[in-house]
C-alpha atoms as a PDB file:
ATOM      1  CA  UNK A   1       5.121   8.465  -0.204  1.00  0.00           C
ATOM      2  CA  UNK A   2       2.590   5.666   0.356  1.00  0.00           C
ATOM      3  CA  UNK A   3       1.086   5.329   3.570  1.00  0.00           C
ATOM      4  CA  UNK A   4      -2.037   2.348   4.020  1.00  0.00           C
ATOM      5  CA  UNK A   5      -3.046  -0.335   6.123  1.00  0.00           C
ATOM      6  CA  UNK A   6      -0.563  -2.953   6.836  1.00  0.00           C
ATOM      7  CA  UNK A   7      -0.875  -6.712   7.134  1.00  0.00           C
ATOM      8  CA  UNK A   8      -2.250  -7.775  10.944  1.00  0.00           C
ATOM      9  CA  UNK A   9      -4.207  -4.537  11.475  1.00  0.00           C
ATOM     10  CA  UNK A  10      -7.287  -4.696  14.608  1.00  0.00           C
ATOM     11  CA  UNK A  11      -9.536  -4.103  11.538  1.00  0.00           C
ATOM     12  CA  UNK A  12      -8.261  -6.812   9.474  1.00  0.00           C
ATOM     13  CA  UNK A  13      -8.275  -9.393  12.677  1.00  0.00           C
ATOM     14  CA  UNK A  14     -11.982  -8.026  12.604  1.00  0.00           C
ATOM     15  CA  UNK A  15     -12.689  -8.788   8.928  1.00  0.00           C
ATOM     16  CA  UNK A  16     -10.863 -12.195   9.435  1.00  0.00           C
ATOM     17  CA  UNK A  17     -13.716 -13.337  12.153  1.00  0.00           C
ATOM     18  CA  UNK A  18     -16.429 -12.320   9.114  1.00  0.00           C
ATOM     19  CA  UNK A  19     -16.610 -15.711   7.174  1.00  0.00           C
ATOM     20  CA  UNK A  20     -17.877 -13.847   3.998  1.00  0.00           C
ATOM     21  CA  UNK A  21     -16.127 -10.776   4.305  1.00  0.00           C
ATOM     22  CA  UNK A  22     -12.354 -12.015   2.520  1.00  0.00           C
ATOM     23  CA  UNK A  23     -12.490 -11.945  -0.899  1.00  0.00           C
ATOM     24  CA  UNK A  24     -10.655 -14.116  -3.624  1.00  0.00           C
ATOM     25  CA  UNK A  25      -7.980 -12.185  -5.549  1.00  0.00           C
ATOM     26  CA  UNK A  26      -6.150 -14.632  -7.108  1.00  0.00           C
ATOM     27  CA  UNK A  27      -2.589 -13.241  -5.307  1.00  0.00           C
ATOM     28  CA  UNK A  28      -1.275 -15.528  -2.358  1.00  0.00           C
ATOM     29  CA  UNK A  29      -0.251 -12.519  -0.233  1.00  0.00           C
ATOM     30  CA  UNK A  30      -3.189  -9.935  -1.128  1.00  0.00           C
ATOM     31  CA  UNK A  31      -5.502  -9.886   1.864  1.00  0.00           C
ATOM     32  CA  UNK A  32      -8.811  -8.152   0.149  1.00  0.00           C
ATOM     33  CA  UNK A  33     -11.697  -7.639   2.448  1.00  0.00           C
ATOM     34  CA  UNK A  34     -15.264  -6.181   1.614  1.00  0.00           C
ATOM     35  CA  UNK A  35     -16.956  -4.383   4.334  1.00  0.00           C
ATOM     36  CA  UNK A  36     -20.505  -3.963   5.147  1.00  0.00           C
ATOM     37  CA  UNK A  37     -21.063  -0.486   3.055  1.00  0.00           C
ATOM     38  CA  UNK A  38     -19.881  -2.815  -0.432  1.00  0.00           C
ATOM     39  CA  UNK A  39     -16.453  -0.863  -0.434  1.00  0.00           C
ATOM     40  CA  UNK A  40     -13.328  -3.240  -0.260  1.00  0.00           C
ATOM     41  CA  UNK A  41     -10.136  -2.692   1.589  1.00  0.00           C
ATOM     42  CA  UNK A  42      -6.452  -4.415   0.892  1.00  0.00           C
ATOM     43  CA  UNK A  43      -4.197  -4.805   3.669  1.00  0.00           C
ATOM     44  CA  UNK A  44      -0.545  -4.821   2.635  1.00  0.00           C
ATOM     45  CA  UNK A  45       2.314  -6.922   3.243  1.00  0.00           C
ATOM     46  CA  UNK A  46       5.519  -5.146   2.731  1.00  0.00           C
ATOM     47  CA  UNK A  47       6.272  -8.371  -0.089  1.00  0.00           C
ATOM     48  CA  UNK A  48       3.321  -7.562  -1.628  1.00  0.00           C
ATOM     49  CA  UNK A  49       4.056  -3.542  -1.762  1.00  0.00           C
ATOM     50  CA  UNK A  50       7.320  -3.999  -3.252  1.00  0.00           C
ATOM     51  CA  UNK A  51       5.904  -6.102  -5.604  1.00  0.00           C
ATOM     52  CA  UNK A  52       3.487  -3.949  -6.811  1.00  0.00           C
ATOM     53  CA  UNK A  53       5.309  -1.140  -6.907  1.00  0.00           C
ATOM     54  CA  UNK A  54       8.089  -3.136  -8.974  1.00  0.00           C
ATOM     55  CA  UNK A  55       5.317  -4.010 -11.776  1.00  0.00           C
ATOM     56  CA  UNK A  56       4.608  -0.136 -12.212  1.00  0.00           C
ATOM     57  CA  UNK A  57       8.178   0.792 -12.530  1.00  0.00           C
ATOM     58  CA  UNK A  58       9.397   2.182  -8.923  1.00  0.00           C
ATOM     59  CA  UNK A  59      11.481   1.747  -6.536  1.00  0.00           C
ATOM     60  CA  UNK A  60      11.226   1.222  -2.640  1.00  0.00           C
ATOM     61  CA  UNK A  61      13.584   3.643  -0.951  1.00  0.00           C
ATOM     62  CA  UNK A  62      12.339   3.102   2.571  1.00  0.00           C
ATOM     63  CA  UNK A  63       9.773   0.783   3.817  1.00  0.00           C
ATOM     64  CA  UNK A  64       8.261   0.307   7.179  1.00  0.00           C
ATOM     65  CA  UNK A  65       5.833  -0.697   9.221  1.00  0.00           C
ATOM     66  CA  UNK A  66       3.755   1.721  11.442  1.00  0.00           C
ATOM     67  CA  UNK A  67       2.352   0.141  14.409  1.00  0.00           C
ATOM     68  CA  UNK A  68       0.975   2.068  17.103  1.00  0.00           C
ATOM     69  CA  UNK A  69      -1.437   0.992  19.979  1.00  0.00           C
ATOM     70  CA  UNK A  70      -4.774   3.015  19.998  1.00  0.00           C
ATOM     71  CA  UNK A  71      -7.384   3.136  22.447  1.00  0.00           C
ATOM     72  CA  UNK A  72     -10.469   4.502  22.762  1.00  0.00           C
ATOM     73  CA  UNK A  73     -11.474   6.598  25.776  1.00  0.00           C
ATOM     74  CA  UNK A  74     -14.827   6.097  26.364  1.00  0.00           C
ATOM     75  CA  UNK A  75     -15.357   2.326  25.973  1.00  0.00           C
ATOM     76  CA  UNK A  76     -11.649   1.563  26.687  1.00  0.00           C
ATOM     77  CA  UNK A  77     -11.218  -0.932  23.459  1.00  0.00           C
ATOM     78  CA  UNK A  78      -7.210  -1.417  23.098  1.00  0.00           C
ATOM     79  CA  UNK A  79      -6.748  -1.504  19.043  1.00  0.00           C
ATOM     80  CA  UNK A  80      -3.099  -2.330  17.794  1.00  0.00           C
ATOM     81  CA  UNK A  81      -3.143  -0.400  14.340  1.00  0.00           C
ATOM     82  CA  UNK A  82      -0.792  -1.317  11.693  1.00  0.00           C
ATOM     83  CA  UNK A  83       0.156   0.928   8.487  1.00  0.00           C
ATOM     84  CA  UNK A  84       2.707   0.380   6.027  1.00  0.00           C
ATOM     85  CA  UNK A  85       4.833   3.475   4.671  1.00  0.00           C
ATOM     86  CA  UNK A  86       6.920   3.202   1.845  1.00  0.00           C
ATOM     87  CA  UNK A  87       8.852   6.117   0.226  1.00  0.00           C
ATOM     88  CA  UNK A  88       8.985   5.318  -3.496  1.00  0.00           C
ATOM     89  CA  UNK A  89      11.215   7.039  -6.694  1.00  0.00           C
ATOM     90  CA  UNK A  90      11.434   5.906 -10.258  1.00  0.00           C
ATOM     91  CA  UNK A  91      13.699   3.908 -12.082  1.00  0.00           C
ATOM     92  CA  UNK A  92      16.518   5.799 -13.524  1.00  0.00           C
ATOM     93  CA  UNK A  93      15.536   4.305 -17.047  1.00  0.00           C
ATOM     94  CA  UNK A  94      11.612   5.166 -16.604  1.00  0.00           C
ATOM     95  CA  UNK A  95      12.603   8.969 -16.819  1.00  0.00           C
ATOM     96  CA  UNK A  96      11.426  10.152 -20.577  1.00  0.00           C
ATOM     97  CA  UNK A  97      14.178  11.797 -22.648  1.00  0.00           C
ATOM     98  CA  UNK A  98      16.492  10.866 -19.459  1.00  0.00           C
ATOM     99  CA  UNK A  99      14.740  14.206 -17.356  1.00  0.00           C
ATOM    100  CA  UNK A 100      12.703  14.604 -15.141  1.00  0.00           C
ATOM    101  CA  UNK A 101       8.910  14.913 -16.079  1.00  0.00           C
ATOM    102  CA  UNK A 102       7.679  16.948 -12.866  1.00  0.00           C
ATOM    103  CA  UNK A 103      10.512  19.549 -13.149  1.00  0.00           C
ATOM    104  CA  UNK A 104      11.057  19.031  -8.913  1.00  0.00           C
ATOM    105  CA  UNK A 105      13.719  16.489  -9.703  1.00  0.00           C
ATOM    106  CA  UNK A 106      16.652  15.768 -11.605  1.00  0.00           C
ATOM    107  CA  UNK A 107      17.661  12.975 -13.599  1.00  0.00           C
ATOM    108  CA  UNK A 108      20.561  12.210 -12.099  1.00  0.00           C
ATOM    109  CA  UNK A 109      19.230  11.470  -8.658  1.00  0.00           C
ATOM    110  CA  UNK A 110      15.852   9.705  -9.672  1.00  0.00           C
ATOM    111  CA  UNK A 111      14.139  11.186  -7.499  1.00  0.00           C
ATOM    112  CA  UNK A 112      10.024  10.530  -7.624  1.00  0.00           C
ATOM    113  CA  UNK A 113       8.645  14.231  -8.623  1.00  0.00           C
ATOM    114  CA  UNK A 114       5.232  13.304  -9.921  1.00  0.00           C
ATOM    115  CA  UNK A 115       2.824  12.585  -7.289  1.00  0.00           C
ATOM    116  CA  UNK A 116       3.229   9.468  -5.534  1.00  0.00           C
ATOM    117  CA  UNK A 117       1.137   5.976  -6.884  1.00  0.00           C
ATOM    118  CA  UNK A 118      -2.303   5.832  -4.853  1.00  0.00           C
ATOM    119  CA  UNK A 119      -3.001   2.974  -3.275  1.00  0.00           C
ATOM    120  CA  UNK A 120      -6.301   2.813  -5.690  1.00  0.00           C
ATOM    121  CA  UNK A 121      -4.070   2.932  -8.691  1.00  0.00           C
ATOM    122  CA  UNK A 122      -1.915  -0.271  -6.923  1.00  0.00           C
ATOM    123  CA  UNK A 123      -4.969  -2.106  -5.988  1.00  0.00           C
ATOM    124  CA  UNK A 124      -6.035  -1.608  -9.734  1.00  0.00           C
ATOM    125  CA  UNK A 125      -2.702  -3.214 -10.529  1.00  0.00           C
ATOM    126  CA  UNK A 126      -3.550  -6.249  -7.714  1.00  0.00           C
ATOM    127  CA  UNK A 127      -6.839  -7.037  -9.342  1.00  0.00           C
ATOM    128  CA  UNK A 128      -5.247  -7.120 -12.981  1.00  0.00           C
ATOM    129  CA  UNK A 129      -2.873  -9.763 -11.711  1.00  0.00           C
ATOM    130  CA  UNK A 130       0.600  -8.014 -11.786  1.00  0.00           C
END
């Protein structure tokens, strides 16, 4: 199970207004932002998620977007949030010795048993260029 921001978030419509805040990754769809405290952030399109999840050998059994409308009480800012969830398994021909590796699944459904790919380890990926 993956669950991070999603394309069109408040926050990214935020780092969008920052003129040096998008940074170049090289990937038409990636939108990479840096924010103030020098950590970066990648908002993900669900083209862009399937994509990289392709390149490190899973599939995308379900994939949606999360939106939900948030606001905050005491100042009354409205804030449309946006995640993307994906629930991911590998490829029937990724299992080793045609079993299961994490012993939670069986071969013959595929099912993902090992923990799920962070989204660190799939922004590693973006910056590599898969």
């Amino acid at each position: 199970l993956i669950r991070d921001y999603g394309r069109l978030d408040s926050k990214q419509l935020k780092f969008a207004r920052a003129p040096a805040a998008r940074l170049e990754s090289g990937v038409a769809e990636c939108d990479w932002y840096a924010r103030g405290d020098g950590t970066t952030v990648v908002f993900f399109s669900e083209a862009l998620l399937r994509r990289l999840v392709a390149a490190a050998g899973l599939v995308v059994e379900v994939c949606k977007l999360d939106r939900r409308l948030v606001v905050n009480r005491a100042t009354g800012v409205r804030m449309q949030r946006v995640w993307i969830v994906a629930v991911l398994r590998r490829e029937a021909a990724a299992h080793i010795g045609g079993a299961s590796a994490g012993g939670k699944g069986s071969a013959s459904s595929g099912r993902w048993s090992w923990p799920p790919l962070s989204m660190a380890a799939a922004a590693a990926l973006l910056l590599v260029g898969i």
